[in-house]
C-alpha atoms as a PDB file:
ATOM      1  CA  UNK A   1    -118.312-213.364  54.846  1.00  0.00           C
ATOM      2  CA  UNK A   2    -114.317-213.652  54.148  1.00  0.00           C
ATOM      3  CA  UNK A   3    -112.765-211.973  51.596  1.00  0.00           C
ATOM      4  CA  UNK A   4    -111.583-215.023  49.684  1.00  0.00           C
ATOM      5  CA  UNK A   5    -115.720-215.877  49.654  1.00  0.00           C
ATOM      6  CA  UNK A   6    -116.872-212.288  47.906  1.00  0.00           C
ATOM      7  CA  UNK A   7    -113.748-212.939  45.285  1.00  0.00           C
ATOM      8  CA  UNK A   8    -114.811-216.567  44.050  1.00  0.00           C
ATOM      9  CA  UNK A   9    -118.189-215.128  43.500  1.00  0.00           C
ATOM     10  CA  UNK A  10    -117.020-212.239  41.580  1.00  0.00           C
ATOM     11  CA  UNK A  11    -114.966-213.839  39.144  1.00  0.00           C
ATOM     12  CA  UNK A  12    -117.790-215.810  37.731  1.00  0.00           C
ATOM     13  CA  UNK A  13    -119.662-212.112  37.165  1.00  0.00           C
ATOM     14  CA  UNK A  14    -116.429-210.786  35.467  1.00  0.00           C
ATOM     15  CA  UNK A  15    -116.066-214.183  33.270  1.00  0.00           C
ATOM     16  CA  UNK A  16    -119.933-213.506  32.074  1.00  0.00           C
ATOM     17  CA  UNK A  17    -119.129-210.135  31.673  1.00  0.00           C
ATOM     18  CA  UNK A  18    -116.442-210.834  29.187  1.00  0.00           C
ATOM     19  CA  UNK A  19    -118.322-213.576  27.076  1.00  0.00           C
ATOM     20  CA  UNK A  20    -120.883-211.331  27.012  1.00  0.00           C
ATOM     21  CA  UNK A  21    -119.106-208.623  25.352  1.00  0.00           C
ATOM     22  CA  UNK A  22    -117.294-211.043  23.245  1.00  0.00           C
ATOM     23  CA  UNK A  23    -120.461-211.866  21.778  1.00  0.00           C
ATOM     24  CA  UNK A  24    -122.328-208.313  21.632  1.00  0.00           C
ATOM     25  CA  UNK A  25    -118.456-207.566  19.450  1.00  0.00           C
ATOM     26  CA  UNK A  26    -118.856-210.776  17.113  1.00  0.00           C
ATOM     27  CA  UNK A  27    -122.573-210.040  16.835  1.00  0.00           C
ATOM     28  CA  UNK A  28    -121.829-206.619  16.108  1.00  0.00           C
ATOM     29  CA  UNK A  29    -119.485-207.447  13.213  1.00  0.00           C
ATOM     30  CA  UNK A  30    -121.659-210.285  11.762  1.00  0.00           C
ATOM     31  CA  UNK A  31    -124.223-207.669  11.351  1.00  0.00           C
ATOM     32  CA  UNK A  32    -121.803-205.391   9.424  1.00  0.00           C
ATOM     33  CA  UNK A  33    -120.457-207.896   7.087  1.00  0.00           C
ATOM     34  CA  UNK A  34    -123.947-208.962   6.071  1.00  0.00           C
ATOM     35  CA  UNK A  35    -124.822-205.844   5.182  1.00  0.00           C
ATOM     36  CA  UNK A  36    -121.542-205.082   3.305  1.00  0.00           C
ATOM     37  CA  UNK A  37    -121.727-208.266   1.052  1.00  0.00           C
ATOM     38  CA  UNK A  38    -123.595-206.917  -1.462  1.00  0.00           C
ATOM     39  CA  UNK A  39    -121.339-204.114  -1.836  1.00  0.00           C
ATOM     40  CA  UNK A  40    -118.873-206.661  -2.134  1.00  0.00           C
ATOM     41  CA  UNK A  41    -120.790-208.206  -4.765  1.00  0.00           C
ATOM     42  CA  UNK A  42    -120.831-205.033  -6.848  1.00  0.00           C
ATOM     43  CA  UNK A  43    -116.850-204.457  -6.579  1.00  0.00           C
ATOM     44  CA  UNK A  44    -116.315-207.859  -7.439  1.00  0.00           C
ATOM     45  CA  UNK A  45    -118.291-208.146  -9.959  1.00  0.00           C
ATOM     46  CA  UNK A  46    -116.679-204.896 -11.783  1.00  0.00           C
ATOM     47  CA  UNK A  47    -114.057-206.917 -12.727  1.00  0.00           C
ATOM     48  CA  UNK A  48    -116.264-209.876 -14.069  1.00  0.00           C
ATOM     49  CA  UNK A  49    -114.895-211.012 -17.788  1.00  0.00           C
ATOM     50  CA  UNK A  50    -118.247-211.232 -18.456  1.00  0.00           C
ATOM     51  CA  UNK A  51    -118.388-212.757 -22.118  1.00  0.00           C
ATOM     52  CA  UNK A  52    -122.431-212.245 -22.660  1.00  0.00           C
ATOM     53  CA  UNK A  53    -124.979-209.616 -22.140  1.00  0.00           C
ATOM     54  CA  UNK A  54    -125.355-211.042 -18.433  1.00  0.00           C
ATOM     55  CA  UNK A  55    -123.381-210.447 -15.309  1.00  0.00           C
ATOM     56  CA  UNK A  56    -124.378-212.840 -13.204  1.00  0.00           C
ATOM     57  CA  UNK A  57    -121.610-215.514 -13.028  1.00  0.00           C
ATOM     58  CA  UNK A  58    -118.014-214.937 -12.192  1.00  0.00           C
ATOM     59  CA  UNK A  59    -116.140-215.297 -15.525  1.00  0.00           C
ATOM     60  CA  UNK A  60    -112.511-214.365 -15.137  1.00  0.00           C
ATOM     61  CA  UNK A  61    -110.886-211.430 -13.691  1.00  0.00           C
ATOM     62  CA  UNK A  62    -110.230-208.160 -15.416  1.00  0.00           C
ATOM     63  CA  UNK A  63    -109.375-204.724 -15.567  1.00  0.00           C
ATOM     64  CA  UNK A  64    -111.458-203.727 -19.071  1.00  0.00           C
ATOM     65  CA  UNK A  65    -114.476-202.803 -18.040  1.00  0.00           C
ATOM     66  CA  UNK A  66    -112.723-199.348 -15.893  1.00  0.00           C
ATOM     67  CA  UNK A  67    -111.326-198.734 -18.994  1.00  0.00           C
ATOM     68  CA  UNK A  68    -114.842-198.833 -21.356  1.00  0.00           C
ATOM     69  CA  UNK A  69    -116.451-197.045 -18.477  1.00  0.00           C
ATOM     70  CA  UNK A  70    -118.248-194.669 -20.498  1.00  0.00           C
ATOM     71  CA  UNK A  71    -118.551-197.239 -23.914  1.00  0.00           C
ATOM     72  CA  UNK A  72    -122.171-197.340 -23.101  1.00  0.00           C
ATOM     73  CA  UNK A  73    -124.022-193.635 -24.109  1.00  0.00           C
ATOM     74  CA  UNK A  74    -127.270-194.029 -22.461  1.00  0.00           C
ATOM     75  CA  UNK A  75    -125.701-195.025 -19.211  1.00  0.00           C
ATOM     76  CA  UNK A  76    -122.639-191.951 -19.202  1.00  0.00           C
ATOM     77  CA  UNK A  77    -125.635-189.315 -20.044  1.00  0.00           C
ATOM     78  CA  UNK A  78    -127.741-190.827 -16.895  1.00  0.00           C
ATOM     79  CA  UNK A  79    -124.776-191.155 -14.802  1.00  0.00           C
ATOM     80  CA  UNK A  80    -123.851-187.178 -15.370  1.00  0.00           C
ATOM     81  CA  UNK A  81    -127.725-186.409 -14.878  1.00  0.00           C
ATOM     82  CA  UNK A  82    -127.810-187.878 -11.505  1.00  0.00           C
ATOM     83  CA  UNK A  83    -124.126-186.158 -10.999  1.00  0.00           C
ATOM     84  CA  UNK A  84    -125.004-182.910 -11.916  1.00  0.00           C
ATOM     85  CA  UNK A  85    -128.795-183.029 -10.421  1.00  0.00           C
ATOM     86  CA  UNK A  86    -126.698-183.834  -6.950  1.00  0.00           C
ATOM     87  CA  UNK A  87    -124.670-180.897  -7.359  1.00  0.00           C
ATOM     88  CA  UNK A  88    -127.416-178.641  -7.819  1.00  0.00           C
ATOM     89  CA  UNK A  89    -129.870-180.102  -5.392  1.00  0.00           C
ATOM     90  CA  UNK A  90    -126.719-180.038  -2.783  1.00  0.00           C
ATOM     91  CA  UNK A  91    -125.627-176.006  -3.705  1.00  0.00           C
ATOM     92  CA  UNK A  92    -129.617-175.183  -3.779  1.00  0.00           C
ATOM     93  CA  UNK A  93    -130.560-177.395  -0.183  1.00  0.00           C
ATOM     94  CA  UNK A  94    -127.367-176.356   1.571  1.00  0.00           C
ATOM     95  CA  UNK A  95    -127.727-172.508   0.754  1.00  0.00           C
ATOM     96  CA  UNK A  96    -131.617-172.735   1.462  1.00  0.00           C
ATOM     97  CA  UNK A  97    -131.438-175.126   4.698  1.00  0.00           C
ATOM     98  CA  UNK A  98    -128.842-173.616   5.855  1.00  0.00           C
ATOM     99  CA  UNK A  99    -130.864-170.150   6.414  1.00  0.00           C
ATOM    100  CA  UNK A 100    -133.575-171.553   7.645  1.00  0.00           C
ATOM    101  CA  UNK A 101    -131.788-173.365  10.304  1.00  0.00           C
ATOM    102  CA  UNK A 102    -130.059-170.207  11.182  1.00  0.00           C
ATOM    103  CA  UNK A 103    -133.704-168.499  11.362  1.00  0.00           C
ATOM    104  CA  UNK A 104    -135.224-171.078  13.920  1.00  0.00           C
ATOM    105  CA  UNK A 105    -132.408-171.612  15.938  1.00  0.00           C
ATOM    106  CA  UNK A 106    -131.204-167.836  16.641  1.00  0.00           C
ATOM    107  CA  UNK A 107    -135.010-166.146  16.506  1.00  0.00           C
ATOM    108  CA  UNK A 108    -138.099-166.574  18.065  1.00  0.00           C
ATOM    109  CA  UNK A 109    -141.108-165.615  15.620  1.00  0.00           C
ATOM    110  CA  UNK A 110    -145.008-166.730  15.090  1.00  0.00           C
ATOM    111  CA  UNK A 111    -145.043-169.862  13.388  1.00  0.00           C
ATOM    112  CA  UNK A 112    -141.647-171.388  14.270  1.00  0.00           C
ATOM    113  CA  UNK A 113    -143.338-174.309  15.788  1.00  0.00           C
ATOM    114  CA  UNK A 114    -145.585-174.609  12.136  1.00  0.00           C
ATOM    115  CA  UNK A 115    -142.261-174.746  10.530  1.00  0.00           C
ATOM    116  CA  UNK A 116    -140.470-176.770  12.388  1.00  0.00           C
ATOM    117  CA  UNK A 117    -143.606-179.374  12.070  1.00  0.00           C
ATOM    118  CA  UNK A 118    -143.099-179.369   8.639  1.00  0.00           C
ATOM    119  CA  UNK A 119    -139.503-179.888   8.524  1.00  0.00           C
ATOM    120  CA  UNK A 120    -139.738-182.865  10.144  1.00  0.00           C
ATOM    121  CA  UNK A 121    -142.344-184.207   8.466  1.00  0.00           C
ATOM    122  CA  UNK A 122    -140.653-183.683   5.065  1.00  0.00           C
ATOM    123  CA  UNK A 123    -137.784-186.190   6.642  1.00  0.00           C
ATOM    124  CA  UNK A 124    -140.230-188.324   7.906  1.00  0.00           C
ATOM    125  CA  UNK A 125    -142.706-188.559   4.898  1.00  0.00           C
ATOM    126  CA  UNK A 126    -142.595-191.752   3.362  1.00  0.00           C
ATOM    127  CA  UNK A 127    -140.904-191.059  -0.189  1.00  0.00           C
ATOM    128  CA  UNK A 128    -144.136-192.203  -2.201  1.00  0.00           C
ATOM    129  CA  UNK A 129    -146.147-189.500  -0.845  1.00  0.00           C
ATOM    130  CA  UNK A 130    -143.385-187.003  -1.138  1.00  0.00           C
ATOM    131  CA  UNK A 131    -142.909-187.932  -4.689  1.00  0.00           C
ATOM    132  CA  UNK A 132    -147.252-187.834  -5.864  1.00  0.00           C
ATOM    133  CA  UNK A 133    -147.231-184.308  -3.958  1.00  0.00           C
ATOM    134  CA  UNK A 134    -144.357-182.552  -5.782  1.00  0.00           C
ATOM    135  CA  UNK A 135    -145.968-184.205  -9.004  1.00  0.00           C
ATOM    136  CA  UNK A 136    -149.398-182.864  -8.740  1.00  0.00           C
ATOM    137  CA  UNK A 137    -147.299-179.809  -7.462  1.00  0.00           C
ATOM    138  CA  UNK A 138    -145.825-179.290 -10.902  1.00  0.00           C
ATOM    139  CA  UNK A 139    -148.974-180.602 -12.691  1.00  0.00           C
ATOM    140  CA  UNK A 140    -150.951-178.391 -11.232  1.00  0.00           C
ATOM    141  CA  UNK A 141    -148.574-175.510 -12.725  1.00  0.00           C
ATOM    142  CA  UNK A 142    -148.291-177.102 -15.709  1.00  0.00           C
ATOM    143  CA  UNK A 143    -145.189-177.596 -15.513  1.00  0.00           C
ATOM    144  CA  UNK A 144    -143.962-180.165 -18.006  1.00  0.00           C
ATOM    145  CA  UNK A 145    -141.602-182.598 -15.971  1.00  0.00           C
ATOM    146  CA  UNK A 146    -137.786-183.376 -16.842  1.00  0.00           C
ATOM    147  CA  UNK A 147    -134.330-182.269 -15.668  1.00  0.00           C
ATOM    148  CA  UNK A 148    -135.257-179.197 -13.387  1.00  0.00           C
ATOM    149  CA  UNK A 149    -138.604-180.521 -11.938  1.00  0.00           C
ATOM    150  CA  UNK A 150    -136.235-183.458 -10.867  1.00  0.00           C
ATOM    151  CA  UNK A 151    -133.683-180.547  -8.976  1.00  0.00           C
ATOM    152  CA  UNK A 152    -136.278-178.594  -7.830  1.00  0.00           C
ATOM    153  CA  UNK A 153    -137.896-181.778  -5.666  1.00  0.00           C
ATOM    154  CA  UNK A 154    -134.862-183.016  -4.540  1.00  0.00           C
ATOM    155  CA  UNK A 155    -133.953-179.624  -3.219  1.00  0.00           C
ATOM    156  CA  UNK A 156    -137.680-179.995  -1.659  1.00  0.00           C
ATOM    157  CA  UNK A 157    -136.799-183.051   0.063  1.00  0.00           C
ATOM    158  CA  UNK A 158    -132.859-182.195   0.866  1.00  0.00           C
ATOM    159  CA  UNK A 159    -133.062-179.106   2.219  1.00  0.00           C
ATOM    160  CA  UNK A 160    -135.063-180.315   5.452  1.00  0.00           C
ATOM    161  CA  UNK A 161    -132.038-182.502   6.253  1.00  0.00           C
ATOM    162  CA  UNK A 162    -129.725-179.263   5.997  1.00  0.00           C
ATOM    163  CA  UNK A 163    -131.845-177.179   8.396  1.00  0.00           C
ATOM    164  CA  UNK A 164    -132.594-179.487  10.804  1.00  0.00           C
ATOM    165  CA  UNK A 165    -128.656-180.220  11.144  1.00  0.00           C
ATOM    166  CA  UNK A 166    -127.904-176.680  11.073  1.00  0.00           C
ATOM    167  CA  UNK A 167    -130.616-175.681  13.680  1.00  0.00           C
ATOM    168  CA  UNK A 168    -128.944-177.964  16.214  1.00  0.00           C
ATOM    169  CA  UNK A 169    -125.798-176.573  15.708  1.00  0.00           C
ATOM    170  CA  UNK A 170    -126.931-173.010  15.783  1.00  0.00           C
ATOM    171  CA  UNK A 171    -128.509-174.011  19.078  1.00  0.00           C
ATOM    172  CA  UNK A 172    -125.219-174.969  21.107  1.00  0.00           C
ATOM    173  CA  UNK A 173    -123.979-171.090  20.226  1.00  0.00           C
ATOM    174  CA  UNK A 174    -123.228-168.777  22.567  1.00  0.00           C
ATOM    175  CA  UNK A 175    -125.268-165.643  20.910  1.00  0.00           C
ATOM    176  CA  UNK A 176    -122.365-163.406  23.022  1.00  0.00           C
ATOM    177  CA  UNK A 177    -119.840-163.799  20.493  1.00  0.00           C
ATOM    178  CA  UNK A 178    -121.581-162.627  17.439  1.00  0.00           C
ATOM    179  CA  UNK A 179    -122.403-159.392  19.440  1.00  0.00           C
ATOM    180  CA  UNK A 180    -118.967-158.580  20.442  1.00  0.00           C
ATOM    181  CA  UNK A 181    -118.070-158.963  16.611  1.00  0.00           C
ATOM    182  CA  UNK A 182    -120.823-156.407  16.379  1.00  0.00           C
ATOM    183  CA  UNK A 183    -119.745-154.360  18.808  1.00  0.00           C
ATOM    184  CA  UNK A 184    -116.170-153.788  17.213  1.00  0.00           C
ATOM    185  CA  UNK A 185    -117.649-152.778  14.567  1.00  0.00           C
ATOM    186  CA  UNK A 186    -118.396-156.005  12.266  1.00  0.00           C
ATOM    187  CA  UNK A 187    -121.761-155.805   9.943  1.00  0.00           C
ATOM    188  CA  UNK A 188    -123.994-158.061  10.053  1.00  0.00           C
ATOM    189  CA  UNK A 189    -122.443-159.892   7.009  1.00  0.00           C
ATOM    190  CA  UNK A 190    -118.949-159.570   8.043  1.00  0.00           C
ATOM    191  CA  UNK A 191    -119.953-160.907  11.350  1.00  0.00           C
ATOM    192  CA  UNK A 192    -122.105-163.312   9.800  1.00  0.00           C
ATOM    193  CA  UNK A 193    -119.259-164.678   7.032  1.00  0.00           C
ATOM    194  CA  UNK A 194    -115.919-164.390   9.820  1.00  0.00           C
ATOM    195  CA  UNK A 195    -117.638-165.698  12.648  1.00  0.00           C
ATOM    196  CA  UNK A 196    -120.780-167.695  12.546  1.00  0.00           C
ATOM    197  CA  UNK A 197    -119.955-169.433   9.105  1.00  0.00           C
ATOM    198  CA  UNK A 198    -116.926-170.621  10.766  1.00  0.00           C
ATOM    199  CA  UNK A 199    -118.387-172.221  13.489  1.00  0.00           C
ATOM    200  CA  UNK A 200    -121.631-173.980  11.718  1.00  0.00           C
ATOM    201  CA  UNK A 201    -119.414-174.958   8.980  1.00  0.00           C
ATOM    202  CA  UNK A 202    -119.328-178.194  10.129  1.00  0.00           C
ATOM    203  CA  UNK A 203    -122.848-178.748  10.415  1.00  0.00           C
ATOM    204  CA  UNK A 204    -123.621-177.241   6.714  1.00  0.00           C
ATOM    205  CA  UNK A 205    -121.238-179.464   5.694  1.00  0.00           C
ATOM    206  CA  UNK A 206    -122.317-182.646   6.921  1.00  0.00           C
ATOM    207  CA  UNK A 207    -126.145-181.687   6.052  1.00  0.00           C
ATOM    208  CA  UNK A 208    -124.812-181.152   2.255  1.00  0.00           C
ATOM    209  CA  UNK A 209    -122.880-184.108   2.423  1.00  0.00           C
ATOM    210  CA  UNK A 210    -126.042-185.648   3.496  1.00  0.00           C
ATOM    211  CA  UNK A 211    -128.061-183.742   0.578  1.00  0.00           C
ATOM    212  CA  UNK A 212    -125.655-185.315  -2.054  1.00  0.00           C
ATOM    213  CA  UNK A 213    -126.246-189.093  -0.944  1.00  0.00           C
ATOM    214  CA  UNK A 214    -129.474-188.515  -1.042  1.00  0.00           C
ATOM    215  CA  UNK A 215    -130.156-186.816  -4.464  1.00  0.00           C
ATOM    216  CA  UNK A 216    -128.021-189.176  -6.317  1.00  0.00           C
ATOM    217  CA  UNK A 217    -129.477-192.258  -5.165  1.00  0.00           C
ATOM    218  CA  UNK A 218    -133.097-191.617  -4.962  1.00  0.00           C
ATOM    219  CA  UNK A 219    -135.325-193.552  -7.499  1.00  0.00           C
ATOM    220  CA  UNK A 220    -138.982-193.136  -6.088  1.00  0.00           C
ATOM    221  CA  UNK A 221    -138.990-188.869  -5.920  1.00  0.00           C
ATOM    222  CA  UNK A 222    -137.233-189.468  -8.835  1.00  0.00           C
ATOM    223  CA  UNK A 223    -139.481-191.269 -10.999  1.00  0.00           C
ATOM    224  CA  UNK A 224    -142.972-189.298 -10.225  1.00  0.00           C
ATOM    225  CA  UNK A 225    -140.819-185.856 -11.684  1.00  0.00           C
ATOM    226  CA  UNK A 226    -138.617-187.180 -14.121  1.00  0.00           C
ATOM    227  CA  UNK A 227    -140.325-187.271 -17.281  1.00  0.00           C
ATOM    228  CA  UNK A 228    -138.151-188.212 -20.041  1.00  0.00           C
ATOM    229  CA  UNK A 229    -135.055-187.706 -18.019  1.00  0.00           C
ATOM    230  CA  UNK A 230    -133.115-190.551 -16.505  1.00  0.00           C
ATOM    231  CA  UNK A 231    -130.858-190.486 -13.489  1.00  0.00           C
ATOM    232  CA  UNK A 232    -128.026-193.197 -12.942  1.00  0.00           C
ATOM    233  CA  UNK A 233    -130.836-195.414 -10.615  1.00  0.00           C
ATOM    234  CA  UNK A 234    -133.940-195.028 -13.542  1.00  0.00           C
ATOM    235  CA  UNK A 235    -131.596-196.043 -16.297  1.00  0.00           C
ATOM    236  CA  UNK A 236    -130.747-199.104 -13.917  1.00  0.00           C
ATOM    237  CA  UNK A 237    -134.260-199.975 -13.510  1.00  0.00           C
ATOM    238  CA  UNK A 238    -135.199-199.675 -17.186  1.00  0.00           C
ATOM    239  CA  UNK A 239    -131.924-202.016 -18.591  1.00  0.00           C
ATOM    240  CA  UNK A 240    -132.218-204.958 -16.042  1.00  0.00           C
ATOM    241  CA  UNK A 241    -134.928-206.660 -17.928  1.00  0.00           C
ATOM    242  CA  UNK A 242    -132.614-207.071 -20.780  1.00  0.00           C
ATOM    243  CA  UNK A 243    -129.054-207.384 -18.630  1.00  0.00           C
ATOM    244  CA  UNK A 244    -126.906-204.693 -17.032  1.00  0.00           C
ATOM    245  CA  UNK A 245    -122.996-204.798 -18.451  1.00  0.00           C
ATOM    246  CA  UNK A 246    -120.381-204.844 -16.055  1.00  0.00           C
ATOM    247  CA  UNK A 247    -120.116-200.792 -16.062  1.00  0.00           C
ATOM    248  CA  UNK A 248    -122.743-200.507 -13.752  1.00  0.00           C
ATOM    249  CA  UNK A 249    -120.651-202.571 -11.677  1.00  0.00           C
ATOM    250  CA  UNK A 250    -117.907-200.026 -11.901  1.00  0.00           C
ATOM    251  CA  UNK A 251    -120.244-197.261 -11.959  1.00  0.00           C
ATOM    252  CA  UNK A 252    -121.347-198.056  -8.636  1.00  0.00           C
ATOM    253  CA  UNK A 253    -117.787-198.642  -6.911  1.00  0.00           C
ATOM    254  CA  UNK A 254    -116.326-195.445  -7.963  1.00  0.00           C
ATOM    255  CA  UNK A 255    -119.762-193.586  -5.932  1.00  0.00           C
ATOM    256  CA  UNK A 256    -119.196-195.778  -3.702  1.00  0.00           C
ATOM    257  CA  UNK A 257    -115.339-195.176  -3.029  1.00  0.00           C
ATOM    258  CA  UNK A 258    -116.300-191.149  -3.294  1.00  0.00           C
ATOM    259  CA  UNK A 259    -118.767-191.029  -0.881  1.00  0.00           C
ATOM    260  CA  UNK A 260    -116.060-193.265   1.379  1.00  0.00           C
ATOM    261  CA  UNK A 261    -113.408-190.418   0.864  1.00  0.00           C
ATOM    262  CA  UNK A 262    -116.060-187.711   1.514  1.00  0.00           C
ATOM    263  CA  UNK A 263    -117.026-189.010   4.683  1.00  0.00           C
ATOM    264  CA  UNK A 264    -113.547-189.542   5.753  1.00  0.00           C
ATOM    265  CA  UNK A 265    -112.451-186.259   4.582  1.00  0.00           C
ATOM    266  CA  UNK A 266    -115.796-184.829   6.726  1.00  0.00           C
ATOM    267  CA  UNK A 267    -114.179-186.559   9.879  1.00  0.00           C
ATOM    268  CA  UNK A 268    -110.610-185.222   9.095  1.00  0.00           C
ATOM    269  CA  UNK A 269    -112.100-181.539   8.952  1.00  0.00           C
ATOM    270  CA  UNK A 270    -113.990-181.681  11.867  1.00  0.00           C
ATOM    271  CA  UNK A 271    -111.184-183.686  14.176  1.00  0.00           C
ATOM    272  CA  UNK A 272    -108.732-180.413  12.887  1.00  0.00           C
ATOM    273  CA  UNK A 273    -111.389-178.071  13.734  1.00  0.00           C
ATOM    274  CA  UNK A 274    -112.277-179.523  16.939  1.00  0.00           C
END
């Protein structure tokens, strides 16, 4: 076979090789538009001159609504609920998870394989059963439910997240360099705080990061602890019967646009670091 032969047949390979990835791209992107439409949606309609108790049909355009962000009580109290709850839950899971990831991935000890089953099966536990054991949990210690049963379970449910993360990074380690801190003369927390903090830091970060998208947007966990208490999601649930005003709307964007920053500001850290 000539050469000019093998060439005509391997254009038509190359030709379905780019219409193929043409189409895997413009499948690709299809996929993420449709899924960020509805948070479209909720931008869009934050400026909604909504004249009514409904906002469900683009009325004008407007700025207002960013400025009577916090005109509605009930809302601003469940908004900094589910704000400070986060925090909490995020400070308590990270610190926690972050020592137990540290435990299984630098030690070997009776029962790591027990508690390594049960961190995964915390992630992987749908939330419904998650949220009727941590309630008959507390109801068993009569514990009446509100604010702090609602921190304590999502630092239940967060903190697996954080270890497992964690563990993985403590893994890749090379256990030589926290000896030779030792062996000039470092502590154990001094070696602990100037040389393997440093080095998971990325990984506790991005499992707290992790922790606080969680926490703030669970409902079902959420609504088996809560009692009387309501987070940003329960008060949503509870008002749509009647109409959610446009704060919501703006509400939502300005998580949404944090979380964006936080996640960019993750990749920034760890680009420097690397």
């Amino acid at each position: 076979m000539t050469a000019t032969a093998v060439d005509k047949k391997a254009v038509p390979r190359k030709q379905r090789g780019r219409w193929s990835d043409r189409l895997l791209y413009g499948y690709t992107w299809l996929i993420i538009i449709w899924l960020c439409l509805p948070i479209a949606v909720m931008i869009a309609f934050g400026f909604n001159n909504t004249k009514g108790r409904l906002n469900l049909t683009w009325q004008g355009f407007t700025f207002k609504w960013y400025a009577q962000l916090f005109s509605v009580p009930d809302l601003t109290t469940a908004l900094v609920n589910s704000l400070t709850i986060a925090l909490i839950a995020t400070f308590g899971s990270a610190v926690l998870g972050t020592l137990i990831g540290l435990a299984l991935g630098r030690y070997r000890f009776r029962g790591q394989g027990s508690l390594n089953l049960v961190q995964f099966a915390a992630i992987s536990a749908p939330e419904t059963v998650m949220g009727a054991s941590l309630l008959s949990f507390f109801v068993q210690l009569n514990v009446g439910r509100g604010y702090w049963t609602i921190v304590a379970a999502h630092i239940m449910f967060s903190l697996s997240f954080v270890a497992v993360t964690v563990r993985s990074r403590v893994l890749t380690l090379d256990p030589a360099i926290d000896e030779a801190a030792r062996d000039l003369g470092a502590g154990g927390w001094t070696a602990f705080r100037l040389v393997t903090l440093p080095m998971i830091f990325p990984a506790v970060l991005a499992g707290a990061l992790l922790a606080f998208a969680l926490s703030i947007d669970d409902f079902i966990i959420t609504s088996f602890n809560s009692g009387s208490t309501l987070t940003f999601p329960l008060w949503i649930w509870g008002a749509q019967k009647n109409g959610l005003p446009p704060q919501v709307n703006v509400m939502g964007t300005l998580i949404f646009v944090a979380g964006i920053l936080l996640a960019v500001g993750n990749a920034v850290i760890a680009r420097r670091r690397r």
